[in-house]
PDB file of N, CA and C in Angstrom:
ATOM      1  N   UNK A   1    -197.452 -71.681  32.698  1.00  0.00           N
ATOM      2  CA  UNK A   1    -196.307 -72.388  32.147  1.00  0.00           C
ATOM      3  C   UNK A   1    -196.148 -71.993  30.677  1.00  0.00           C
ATOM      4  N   UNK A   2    -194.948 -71.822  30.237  1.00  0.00           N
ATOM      5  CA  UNK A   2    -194.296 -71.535  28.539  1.00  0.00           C
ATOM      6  C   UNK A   2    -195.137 -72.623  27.660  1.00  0.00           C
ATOM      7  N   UNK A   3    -195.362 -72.180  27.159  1.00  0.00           N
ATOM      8  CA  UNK A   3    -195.934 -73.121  25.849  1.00  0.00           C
ATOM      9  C   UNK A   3    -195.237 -72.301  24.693  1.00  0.00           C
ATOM     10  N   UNK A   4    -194.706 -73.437  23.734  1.00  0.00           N
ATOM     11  CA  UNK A   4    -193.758 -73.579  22.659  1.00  0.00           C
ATOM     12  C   UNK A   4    -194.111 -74.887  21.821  1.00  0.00           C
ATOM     13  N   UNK A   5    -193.741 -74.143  20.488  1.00  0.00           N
ATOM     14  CA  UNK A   5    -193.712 -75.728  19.464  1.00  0.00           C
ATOM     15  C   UNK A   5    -192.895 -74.909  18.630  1.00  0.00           C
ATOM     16  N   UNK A   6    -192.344 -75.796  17.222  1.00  0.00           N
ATOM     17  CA  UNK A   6    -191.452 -75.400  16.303  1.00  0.00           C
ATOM     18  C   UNK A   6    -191.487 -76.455  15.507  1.00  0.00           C
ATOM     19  N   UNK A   7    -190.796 -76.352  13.957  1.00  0.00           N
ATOM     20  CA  UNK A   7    -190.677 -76.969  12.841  1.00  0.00           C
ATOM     21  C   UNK A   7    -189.239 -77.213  12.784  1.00  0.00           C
ATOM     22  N   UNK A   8    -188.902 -78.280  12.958  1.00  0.00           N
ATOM     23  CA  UNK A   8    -187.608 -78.224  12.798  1.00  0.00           C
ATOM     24  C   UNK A   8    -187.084 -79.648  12.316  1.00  0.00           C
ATOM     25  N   UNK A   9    -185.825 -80.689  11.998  1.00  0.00           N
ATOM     26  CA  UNK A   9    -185.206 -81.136  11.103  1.00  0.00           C
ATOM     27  C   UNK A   9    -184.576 -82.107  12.145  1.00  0.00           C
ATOM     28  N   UNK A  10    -183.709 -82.932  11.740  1.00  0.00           N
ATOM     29  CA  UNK A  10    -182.318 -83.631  12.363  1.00  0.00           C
ATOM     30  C   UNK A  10    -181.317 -83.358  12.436  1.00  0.00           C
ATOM     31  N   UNK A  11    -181.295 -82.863  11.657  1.00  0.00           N
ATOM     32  CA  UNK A  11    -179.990 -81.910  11.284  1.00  0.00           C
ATOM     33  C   UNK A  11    -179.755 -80.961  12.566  1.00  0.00           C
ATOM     34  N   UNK A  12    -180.908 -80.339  12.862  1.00  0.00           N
ATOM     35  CA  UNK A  12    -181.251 -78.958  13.991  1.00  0.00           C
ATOM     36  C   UNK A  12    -180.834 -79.449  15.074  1.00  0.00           C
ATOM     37  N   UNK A  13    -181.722 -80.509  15.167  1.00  0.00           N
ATOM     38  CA  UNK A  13    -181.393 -81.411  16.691  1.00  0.00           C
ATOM     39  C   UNK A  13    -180.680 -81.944  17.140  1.00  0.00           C
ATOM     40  N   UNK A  14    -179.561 -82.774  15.933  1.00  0.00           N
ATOM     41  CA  UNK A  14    -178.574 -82.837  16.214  1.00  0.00           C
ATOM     42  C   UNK A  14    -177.122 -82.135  16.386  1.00  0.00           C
ATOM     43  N   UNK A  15    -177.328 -80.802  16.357  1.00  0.00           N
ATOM     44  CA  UNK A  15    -176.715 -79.842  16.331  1.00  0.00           C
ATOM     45  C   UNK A  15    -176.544 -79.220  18.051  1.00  0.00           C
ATOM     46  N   UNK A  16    -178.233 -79.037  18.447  1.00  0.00           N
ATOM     47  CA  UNK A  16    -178.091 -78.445  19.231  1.00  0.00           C
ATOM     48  C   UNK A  16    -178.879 -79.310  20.342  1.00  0.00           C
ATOM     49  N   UNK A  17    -179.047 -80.889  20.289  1.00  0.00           N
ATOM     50  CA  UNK A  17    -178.988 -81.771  21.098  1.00  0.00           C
ATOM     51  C   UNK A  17    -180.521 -81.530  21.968  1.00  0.00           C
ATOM     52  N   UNK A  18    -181.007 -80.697  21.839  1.00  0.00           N
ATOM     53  CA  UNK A  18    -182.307 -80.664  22.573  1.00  0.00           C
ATOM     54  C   UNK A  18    -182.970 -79.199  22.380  1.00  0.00           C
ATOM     55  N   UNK A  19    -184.301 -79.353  22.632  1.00  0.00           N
ATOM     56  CA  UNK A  19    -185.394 -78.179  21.903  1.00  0.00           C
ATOM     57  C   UNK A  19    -184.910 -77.049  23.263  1.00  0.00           C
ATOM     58  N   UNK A  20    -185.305 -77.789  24.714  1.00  0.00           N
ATOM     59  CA  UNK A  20    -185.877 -76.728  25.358  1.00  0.00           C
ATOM     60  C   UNK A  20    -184.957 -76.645  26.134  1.00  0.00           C
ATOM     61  N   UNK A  21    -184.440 -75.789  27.128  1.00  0.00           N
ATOM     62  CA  UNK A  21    -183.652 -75.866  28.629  1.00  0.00           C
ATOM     63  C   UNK A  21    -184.263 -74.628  29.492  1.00  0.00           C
ATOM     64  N   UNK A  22    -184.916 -75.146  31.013  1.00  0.00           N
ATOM     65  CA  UNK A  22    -185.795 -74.673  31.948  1.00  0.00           C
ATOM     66  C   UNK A  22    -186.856 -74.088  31.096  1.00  0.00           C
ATOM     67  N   UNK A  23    -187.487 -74.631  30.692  1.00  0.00           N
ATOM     68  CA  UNK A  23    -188.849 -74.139  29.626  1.00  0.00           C
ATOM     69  C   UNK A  23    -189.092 -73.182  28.977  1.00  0.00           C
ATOM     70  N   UNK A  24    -187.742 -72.690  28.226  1.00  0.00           N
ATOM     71  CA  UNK A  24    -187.074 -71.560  27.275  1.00  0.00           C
ATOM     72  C   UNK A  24    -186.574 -72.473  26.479  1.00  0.00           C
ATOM     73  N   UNK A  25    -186.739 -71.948  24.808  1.00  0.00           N
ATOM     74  CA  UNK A  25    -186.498 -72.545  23.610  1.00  0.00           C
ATOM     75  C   UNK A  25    -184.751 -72.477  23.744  1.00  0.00           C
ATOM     76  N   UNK A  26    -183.792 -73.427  23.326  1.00  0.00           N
ATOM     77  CA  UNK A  26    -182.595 -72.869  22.790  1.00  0.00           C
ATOM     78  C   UNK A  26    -181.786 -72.131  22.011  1.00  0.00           C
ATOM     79  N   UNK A  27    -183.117 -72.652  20.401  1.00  0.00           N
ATOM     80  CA  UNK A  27    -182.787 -72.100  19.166  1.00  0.00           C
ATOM     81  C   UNK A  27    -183.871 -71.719  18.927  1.00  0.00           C
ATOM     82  N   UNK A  28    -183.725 -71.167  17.255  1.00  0.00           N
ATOM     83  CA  UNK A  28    -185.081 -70.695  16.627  1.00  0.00           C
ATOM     84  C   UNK A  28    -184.700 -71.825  15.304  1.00  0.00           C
ATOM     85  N   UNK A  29    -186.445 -72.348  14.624  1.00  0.00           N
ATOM     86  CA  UNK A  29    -186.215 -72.631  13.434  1.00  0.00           C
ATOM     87  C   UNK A  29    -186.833 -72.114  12.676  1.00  0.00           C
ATOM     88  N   UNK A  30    -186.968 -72.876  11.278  1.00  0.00           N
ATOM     89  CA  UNK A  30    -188.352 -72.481  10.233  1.00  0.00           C
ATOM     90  C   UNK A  30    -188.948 -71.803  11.097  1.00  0.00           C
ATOM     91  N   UNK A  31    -189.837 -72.597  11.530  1.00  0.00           N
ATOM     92  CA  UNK A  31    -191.648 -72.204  12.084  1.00  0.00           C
ATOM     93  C   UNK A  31    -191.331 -72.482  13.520  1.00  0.00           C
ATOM     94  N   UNK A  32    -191.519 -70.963  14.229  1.00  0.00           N
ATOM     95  CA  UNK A  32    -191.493 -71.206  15.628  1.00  0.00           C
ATOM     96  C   UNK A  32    -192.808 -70.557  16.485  1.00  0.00           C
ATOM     97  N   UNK A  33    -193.326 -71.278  17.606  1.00  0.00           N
ATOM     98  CA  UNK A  33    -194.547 -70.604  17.921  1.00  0.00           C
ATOM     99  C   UNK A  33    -194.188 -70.497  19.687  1.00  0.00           C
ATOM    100  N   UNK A  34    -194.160 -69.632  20.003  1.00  0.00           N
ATOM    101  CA  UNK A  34    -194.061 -69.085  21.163  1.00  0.00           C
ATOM    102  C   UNK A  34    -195.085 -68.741  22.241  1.00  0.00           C
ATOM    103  N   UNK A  35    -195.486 -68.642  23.011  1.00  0.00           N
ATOM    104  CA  UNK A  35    -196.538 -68.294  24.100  1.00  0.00           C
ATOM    105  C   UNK A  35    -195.961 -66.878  24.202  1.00  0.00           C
ATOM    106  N   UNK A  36    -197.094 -66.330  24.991  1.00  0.00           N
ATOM    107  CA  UNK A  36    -196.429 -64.693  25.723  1.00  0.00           C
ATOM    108  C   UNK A  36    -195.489 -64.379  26.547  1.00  0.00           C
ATOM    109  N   UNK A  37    -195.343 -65.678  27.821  1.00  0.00           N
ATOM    110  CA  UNK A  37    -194.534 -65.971  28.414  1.00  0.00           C
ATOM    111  C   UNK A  37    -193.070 -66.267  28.141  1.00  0.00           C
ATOM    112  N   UNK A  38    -192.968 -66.914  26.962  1.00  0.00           N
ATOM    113  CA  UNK A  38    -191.998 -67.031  26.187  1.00  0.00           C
ATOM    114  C   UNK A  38    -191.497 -65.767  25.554  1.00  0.00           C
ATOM    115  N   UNK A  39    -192.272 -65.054  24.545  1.00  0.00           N
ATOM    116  CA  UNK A  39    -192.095 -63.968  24.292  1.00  0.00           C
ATOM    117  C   UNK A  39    -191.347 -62.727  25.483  1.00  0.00           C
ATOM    118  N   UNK A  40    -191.952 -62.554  26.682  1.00  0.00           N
ATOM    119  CA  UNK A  40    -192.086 -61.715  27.342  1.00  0.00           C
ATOM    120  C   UNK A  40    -190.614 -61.999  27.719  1.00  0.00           C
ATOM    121  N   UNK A  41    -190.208 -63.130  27.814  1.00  0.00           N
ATOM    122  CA  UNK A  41    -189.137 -63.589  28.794  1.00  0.00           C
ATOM    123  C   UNK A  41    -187.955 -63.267  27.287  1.00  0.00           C
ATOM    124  N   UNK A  42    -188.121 -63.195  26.275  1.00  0.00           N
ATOM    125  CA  UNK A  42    -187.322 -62.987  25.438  1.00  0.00           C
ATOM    126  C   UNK A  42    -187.068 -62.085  25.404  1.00  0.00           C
ATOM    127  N   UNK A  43    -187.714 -61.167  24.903  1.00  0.00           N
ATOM    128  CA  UNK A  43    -188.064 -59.444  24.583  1.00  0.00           C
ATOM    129  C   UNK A  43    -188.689 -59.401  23.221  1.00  0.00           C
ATOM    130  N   UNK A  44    -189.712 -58.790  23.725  1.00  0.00           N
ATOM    131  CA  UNK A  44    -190.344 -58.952  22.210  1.00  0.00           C
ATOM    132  C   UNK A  44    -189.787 -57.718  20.861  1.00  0.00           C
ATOM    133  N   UNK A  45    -189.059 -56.655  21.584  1.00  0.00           N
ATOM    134  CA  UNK A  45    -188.086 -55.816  20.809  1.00  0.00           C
ATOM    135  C   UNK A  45    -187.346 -56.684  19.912  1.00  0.00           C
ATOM    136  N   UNK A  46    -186.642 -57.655  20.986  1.00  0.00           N
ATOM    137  CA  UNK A  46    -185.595 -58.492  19.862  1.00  0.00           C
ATOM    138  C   UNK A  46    -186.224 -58.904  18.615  1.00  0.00           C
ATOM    139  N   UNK A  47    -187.077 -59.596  19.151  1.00  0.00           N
ATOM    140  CA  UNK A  47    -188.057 -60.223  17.892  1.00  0.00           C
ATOM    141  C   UNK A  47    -188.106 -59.071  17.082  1.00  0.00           C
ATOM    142  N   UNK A  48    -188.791 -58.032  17.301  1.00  0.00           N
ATOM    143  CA  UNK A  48    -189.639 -57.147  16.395  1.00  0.00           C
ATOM    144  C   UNK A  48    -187.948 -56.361  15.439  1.00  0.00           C
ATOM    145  N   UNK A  49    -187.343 -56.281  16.385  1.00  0.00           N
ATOM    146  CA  UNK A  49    -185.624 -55.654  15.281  1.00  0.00           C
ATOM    147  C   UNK A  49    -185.385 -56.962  14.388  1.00  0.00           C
ATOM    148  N   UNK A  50    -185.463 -58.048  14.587  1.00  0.00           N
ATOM    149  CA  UNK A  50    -185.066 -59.089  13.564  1.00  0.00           C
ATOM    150  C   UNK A  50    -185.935 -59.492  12.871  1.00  0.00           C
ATOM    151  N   UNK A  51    -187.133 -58.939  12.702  1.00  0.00           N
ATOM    152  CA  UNK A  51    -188.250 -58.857  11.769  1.00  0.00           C
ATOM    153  C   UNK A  51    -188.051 -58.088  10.720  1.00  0.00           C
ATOM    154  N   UNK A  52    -187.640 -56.680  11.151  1.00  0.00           N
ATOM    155  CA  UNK A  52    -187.080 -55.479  10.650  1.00  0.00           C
ATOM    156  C   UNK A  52    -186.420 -55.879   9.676  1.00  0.00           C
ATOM    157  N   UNK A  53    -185.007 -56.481  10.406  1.00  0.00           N
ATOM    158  CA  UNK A  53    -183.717 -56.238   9.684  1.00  0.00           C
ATOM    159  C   UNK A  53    -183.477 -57.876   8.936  1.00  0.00           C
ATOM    160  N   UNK A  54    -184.558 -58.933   8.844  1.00  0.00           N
ATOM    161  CA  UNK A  54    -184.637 -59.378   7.935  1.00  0.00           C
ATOM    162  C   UNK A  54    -185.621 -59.763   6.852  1.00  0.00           C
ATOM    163  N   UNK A  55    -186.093 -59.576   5.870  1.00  0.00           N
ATOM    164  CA  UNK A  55    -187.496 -59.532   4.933  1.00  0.00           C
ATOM    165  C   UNK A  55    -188.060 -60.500   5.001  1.00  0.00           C
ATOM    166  N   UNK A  56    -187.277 -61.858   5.108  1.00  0.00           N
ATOM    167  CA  UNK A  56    -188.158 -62.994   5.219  1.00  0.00           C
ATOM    168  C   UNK A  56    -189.103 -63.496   6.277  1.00  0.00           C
ATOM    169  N   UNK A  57    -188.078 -62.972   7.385  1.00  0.00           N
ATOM    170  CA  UNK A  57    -188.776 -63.147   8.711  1.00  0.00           C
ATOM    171  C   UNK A  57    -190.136 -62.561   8.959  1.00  0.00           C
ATOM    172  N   UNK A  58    -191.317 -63.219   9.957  1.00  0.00           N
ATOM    173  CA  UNK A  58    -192.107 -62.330   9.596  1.00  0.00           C
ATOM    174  C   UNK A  58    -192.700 -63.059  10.841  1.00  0.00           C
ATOM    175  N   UNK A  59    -193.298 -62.115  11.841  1.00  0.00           N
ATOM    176  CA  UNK A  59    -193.760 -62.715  13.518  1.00  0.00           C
ATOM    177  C   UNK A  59    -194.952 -61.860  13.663  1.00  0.00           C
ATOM    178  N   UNK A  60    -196.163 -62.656  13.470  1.00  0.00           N
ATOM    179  CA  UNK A  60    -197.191 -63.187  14.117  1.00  0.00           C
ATOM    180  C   UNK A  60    -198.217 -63.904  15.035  1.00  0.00           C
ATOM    181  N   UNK A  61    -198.835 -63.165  16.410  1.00  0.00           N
ATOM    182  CA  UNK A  61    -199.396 -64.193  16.827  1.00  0.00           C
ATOM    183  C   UNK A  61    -198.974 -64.822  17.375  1.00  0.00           C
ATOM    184  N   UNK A  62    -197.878 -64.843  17.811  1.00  0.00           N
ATOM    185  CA  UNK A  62    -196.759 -66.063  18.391  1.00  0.00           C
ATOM    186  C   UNK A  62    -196.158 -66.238  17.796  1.00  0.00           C
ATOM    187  N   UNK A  63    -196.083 -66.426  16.471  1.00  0.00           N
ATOM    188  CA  UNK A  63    -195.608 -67.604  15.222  1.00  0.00           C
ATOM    189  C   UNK A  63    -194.431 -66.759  14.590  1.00  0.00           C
ATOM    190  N   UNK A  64    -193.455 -67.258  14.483  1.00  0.00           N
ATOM    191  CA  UNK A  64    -192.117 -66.531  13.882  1.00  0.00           C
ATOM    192  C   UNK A  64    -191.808 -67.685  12.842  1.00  0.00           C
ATOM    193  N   UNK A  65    -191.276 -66.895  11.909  1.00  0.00           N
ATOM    194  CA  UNK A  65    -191.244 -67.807  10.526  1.00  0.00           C
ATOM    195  C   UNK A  65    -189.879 -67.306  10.163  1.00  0.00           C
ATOM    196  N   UNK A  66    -189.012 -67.608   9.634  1.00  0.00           N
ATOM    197  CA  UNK A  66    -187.810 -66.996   9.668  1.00  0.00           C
ATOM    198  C   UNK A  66    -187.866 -67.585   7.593  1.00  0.00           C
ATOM    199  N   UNK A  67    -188.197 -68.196   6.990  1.00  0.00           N
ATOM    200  CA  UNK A  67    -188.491 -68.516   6.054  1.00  0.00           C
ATOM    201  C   UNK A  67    -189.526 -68.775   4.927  1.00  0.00           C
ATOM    202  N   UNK A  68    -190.258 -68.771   4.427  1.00  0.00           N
ATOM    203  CA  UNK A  68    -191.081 -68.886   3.359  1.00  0.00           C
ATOM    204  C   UNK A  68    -191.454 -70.682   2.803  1.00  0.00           C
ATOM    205  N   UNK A  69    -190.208 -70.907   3.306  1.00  0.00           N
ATOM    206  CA  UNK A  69    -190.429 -72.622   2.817  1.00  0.00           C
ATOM    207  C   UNK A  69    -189.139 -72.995   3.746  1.00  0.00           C
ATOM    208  N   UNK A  70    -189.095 -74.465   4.160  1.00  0.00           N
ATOM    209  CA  UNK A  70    -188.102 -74.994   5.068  1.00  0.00           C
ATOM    210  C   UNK A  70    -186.754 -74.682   4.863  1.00  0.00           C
ATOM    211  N   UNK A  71    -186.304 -75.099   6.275  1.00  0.00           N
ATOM    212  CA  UNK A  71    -184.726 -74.657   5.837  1.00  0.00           C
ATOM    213  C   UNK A  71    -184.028 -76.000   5.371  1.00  0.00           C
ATOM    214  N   UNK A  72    -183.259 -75.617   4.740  1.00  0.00           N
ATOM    215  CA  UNK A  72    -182.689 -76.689   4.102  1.00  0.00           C
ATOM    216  C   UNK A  72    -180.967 -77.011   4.569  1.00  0.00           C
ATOM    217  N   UNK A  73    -180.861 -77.868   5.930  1.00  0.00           N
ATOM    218  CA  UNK A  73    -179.817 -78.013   6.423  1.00  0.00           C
ATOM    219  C   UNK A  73    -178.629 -77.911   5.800  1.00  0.00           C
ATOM    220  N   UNK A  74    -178.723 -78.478   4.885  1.00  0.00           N
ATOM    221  CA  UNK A  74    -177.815 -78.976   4.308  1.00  0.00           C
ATOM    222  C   UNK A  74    -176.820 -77.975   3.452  1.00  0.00           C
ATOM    223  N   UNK A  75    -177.720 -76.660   3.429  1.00  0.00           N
ATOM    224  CA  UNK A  75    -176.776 -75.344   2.635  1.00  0.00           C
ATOM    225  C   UNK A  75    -176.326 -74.411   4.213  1.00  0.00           C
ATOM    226  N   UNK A  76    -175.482 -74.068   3.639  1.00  0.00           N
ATOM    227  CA  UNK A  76    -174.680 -72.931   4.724  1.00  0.00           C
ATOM    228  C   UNK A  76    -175.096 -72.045   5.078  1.00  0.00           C
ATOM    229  N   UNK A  77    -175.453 -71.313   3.853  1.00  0.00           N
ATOM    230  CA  UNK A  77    -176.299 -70.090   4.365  1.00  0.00           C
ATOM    231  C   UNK A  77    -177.116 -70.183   4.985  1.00  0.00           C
ATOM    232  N   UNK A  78    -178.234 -71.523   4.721  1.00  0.00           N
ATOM    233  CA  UNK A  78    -179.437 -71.126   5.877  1.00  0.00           C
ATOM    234  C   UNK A  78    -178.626 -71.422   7.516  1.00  0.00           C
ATOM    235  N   UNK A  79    -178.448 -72.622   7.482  1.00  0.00           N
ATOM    236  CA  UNK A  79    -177.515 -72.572   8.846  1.00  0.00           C
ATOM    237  C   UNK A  79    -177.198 -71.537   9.605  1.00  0.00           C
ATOM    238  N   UNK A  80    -176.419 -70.948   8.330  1.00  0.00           N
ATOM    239  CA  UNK A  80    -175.609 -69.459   9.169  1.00  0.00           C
ATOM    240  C   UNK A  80    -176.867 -68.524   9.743  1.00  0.00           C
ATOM    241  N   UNK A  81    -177.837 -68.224   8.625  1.00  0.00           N
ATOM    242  CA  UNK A  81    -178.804 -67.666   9.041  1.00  0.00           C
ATOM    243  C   UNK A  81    -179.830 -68.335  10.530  1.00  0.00           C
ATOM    244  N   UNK A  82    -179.485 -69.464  10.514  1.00  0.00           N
ATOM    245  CA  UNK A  82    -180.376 -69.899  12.260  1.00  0.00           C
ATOM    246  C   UNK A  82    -179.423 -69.069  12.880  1.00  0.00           C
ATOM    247  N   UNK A  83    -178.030 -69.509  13.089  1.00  0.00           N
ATOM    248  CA  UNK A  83    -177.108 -69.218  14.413  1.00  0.00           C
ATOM    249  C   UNK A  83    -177.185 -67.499  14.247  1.00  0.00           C
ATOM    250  N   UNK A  84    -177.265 -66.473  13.457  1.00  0.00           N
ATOM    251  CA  UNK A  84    -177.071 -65.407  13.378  1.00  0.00           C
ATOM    252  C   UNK A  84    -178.553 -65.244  14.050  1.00  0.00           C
ATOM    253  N   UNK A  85    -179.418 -65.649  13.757  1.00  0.00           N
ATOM    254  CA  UNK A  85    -180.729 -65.013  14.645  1.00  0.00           C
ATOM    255  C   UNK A  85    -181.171 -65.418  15.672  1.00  0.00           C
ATOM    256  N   UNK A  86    -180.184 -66.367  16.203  1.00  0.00           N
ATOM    257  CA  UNK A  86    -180.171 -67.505  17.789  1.00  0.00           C
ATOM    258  C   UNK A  86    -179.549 -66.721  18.563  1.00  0.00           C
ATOM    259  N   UNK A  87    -178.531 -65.841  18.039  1.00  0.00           N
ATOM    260  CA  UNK A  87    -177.415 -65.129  18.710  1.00  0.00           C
ATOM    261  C   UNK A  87    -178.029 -63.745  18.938  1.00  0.00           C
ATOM    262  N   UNK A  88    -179.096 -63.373  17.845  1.00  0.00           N
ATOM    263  CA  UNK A  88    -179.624 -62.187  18.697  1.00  0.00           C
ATOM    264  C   UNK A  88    -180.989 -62.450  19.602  1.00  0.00           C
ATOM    265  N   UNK A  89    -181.610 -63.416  19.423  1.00  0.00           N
ATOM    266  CA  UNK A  89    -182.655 -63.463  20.441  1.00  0.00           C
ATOM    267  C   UNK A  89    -182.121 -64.170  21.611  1.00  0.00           C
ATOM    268  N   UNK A  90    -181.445 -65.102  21.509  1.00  0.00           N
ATOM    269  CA  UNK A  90    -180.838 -65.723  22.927  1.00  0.00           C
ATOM    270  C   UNK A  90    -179.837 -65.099  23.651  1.00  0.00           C
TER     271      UNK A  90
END
């Protein structure tokens, strides 16, 4: 079975109304930790190009960090930055 956890806000959740659907993540946040299964079922390419093509991001171990310190709902840019990297891994 997928095993998953993540760091995430109210803001997040109330956005996108729930973490998981059929035991696949919806979104990505801050701090996301993935199983292999999870991974595998994603592509771990995707991951590894949006590692690439953004500096902050940085995936370890499971653990995808898309930030350095939390996101802070409340500005646009980070926002924009979840849905832009939701849209390439999902």
């Amino acid at each position: 079975m997928p095993f998953w956890g993540c760091v995430s806000n109210r803001a997040l959740y109330k956005k996108y109304g729930k973490y998981l659907e059929k035991d696949m993540p919806i979104s990505i946040y801050w701090i996301n930790y993935w199983s292999k299964d999870i991974v595998d079922n994603m592509g771990i390419n995707k991951i590894w190009k949006i590692e690439k093509e953004n500096p902050l991001v940085l995936f370890r171990n499971g653990i995808l960090s898309i930030k350095d310190i939390a996101i802070d709902a409340n500005r646009e840019d980070e926002i924009k930055l979840i849905d832009e990297l939701r849209e390439q891994l999902f």
